[in-house]
Structures are given as structure tokens and as C-alpha cells.
N, C-alpha and C. Protein backbone atom coordinates (compact mmCIF):
# COMPACT_ATOMS: atom_id res chain seq x y z
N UNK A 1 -75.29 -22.37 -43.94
CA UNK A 1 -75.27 -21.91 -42.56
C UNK A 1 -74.63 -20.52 -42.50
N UNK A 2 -75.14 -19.81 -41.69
CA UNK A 2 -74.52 -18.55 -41.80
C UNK A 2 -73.50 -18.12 -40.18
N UNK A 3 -72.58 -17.39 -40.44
CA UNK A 3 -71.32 -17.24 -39.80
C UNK A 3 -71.95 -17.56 -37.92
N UNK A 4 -73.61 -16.67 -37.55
CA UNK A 4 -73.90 -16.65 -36.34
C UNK A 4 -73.84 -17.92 -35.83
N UNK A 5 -74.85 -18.86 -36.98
CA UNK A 5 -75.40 -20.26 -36.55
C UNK A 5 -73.67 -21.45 -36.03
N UNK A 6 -72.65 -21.10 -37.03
CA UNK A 6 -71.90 -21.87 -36.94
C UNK A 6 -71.47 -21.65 -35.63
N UNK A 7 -70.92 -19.91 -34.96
CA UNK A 7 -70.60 -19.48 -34.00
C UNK A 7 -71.41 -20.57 -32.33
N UNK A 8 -72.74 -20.14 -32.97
CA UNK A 8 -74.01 -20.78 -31.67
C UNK A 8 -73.53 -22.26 -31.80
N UNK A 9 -73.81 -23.03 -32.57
CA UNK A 9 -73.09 -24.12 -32.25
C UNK A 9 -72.19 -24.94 -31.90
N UNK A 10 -71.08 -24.21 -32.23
CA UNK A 10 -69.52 -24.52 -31.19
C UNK A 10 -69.60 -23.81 -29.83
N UNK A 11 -70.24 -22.97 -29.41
CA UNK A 11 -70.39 -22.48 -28.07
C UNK A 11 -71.61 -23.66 -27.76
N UNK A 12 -72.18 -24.17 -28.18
CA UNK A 12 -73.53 -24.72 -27.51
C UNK A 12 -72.43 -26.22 -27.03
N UNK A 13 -71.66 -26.53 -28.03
CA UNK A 13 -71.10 -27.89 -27.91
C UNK A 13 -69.36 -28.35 -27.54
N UNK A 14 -69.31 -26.98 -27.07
CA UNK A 14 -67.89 -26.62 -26.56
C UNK A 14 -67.91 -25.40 -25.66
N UNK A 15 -66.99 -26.18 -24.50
CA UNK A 15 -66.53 -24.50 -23.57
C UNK A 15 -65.55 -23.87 -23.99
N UNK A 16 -66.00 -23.06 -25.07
CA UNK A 16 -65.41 -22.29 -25.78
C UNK A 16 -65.23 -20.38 -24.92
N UNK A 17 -64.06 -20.02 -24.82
CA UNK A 17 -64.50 -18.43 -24.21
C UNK A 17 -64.54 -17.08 -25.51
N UNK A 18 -64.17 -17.73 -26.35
CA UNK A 18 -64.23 -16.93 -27.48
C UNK A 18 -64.68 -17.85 -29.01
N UNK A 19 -65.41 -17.77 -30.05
CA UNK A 19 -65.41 -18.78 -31.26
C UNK A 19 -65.80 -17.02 -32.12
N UNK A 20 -65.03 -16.90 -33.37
CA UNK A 20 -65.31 -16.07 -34.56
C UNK A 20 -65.36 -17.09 -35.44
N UNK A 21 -66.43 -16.83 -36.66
CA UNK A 21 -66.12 -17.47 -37.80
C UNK A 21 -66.40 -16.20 -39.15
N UNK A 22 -65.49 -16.37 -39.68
CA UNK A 22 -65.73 -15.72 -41.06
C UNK A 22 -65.74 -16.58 -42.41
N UNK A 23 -66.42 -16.58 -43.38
CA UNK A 23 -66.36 -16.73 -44.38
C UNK A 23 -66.46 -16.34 -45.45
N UNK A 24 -66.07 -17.09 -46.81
CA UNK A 24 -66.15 -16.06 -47.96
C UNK A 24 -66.67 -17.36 -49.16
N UNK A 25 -67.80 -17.27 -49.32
CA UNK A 25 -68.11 -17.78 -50.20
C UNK A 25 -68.53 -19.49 -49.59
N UNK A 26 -68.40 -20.39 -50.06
CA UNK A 26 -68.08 -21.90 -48.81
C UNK A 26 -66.59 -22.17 -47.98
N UNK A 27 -66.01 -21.32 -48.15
CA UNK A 27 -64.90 -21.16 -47.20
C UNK A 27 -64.78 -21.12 -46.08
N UNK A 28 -64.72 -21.46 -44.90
CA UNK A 28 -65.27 -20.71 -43.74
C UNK A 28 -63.92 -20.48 -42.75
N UNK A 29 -63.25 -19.83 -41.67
CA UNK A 29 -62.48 -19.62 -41.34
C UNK A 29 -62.74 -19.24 -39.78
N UNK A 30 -62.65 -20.32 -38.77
CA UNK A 30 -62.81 -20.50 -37.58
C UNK A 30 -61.68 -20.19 -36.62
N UNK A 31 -62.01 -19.32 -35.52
CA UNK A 31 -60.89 -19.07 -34.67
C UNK A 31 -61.86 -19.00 -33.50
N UNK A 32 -61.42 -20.46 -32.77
CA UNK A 32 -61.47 -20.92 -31.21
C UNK A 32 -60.88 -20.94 -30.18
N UNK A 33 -61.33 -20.32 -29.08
CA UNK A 33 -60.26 -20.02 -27.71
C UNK A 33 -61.07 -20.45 -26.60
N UNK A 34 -60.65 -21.39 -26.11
CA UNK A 34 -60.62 -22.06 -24.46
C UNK A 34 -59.60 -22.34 -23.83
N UNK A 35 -59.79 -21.84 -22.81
CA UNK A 35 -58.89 -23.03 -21.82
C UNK A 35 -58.38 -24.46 -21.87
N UNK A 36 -59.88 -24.77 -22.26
CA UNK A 36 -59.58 -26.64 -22.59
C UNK A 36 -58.30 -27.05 -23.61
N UNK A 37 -58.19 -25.75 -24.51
CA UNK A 37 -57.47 -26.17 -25.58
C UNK A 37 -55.94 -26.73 -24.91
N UNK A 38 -55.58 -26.12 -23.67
CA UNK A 38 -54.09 -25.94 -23.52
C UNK A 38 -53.33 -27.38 -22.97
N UNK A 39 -53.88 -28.17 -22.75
CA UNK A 39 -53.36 -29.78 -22.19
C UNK A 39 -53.78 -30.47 -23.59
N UNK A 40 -54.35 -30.01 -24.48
CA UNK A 40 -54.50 -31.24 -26.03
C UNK A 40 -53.54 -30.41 -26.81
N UNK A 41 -53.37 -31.73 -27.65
CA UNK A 41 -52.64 -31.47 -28.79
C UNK A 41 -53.28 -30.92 -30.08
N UNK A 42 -52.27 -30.34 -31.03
CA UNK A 42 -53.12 -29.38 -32.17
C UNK A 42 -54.08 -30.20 -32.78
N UNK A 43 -53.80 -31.65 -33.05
CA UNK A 43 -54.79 -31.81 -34.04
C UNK A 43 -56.12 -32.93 -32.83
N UNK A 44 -56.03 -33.06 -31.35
CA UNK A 44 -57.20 -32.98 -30.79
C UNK A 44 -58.22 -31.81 -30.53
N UNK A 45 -57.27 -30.95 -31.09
CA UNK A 45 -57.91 -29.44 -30.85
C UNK A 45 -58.74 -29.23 -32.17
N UNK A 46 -58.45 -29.73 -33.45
CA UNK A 46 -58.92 -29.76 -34.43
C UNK A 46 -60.01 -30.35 -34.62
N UNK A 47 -59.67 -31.77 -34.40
CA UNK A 47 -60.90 -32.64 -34.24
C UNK A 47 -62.52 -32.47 -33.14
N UNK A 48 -61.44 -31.41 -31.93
CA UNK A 48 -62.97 -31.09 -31.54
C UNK A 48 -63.50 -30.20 -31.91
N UNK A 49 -62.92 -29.54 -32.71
CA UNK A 49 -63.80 -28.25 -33.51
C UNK A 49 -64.52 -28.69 -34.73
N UNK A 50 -63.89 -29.62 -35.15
CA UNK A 50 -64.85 -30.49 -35.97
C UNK A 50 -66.00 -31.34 -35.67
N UNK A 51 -65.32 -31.77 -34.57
CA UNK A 51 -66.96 -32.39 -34.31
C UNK A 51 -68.15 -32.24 -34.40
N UNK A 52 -68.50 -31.28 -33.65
CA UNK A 52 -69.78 -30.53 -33.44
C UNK A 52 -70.43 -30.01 -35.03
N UNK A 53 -68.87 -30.10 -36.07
CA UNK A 53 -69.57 -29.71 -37.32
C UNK A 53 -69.03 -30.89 -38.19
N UNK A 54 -69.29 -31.87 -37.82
CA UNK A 54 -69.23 -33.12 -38.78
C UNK A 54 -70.95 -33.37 -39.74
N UNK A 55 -71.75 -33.11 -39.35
CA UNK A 55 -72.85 -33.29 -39.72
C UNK A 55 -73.16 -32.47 -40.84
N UNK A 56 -72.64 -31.33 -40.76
CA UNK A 56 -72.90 -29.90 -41.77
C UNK A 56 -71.68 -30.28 -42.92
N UNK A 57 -70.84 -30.87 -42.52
CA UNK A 57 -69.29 -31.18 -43.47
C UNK A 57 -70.05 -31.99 -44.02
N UNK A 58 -70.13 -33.40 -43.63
CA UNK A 58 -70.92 -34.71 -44.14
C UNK A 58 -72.10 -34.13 -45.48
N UNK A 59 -72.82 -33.34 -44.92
CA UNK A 59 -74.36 -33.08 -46.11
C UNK A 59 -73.55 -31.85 -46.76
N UNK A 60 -72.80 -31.28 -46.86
CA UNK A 60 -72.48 -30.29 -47.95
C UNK A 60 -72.52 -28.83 -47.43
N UNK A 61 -72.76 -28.78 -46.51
CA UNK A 61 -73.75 -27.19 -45.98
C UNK A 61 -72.27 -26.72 -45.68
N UNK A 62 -71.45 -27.04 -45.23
CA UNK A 62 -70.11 -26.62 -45.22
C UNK A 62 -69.10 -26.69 -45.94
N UNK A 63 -68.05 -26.81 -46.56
CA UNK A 63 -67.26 -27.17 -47.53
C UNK A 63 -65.76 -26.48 -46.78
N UNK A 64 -65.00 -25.92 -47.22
CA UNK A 64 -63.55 -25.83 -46.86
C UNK A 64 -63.59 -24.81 -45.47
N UNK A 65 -62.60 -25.63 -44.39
CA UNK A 65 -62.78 -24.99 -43.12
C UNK A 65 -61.52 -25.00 -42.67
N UNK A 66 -61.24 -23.52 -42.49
CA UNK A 66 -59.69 -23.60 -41.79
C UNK A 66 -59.78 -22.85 -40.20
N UNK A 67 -59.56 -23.93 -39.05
CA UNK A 67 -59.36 -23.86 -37.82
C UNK A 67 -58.37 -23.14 -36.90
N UNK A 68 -58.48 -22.76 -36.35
CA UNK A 68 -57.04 -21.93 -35.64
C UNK A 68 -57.82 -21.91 -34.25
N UNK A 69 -57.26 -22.70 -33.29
CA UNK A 69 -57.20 -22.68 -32.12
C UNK A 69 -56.08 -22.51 -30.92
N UNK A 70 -57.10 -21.68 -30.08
CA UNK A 70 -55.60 -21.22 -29.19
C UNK A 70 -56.48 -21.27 -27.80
């Protein structure tokens, strides 16, 4: 998957007001900003950034993902 597709899909499956992703190699390095984030806790904040990419984790297309939400 490449950095756009991951981007389009956390905006498609989250009200997200900002999503960057960079990666380097299967690394990928996600930084998410909503509103929603600010009444959950860090690691519900985690889990919903995962969600939307559980499917791509599961088959391989993704591999090591570090989250940072604010």
C-alpha cells in the first residue's frame, strides 16, 4: 500500500482533520488528529487507528506501524 492509499483510508473511516503517513521500507509511521481523539484514552485512540487497518496488518500488506495521535 502506498503512503496516499493508507492516508484515503483512515480519512474514509475516521473523522480525522489531519492523517500523515510516512514510511520507510514496511515500516509505516502514522500521525492522526481529530477532535474525537480528546475524551478517549491513548490506547482507544490506537485501536481506532488500527481498525480501519486490521485487514492490511492481518494479510501482510502492512507490517510495523507506529501511531501518534493527538
Amino acid at each position: 500500500m502506498t503512503n496516499e492509499e493508507i492516508e484515503l483510508l483512515l480519512k474514509n473511516a475516521l473523522n480525522l482533520d489531519e492523517v500523515h503517513v510516512n514510511s520507510e521500507g514496511s515500516h509505516y509511521k502514522i500521525i492522526a488528529v481529530s477532535d474525537s481523539f480528546a475524551d478517549m484514552s491513548r490506547v482507544k485512540r490506537q485501536r481506532s487507528v488500527y481498525a480501519p487497518l486490521s485487514e492490511k496488518i492481518a494479510d501482510g500488506s502492512l507490517h510495523a506501524i507506529t501511531i501518534k495521535t493527538f
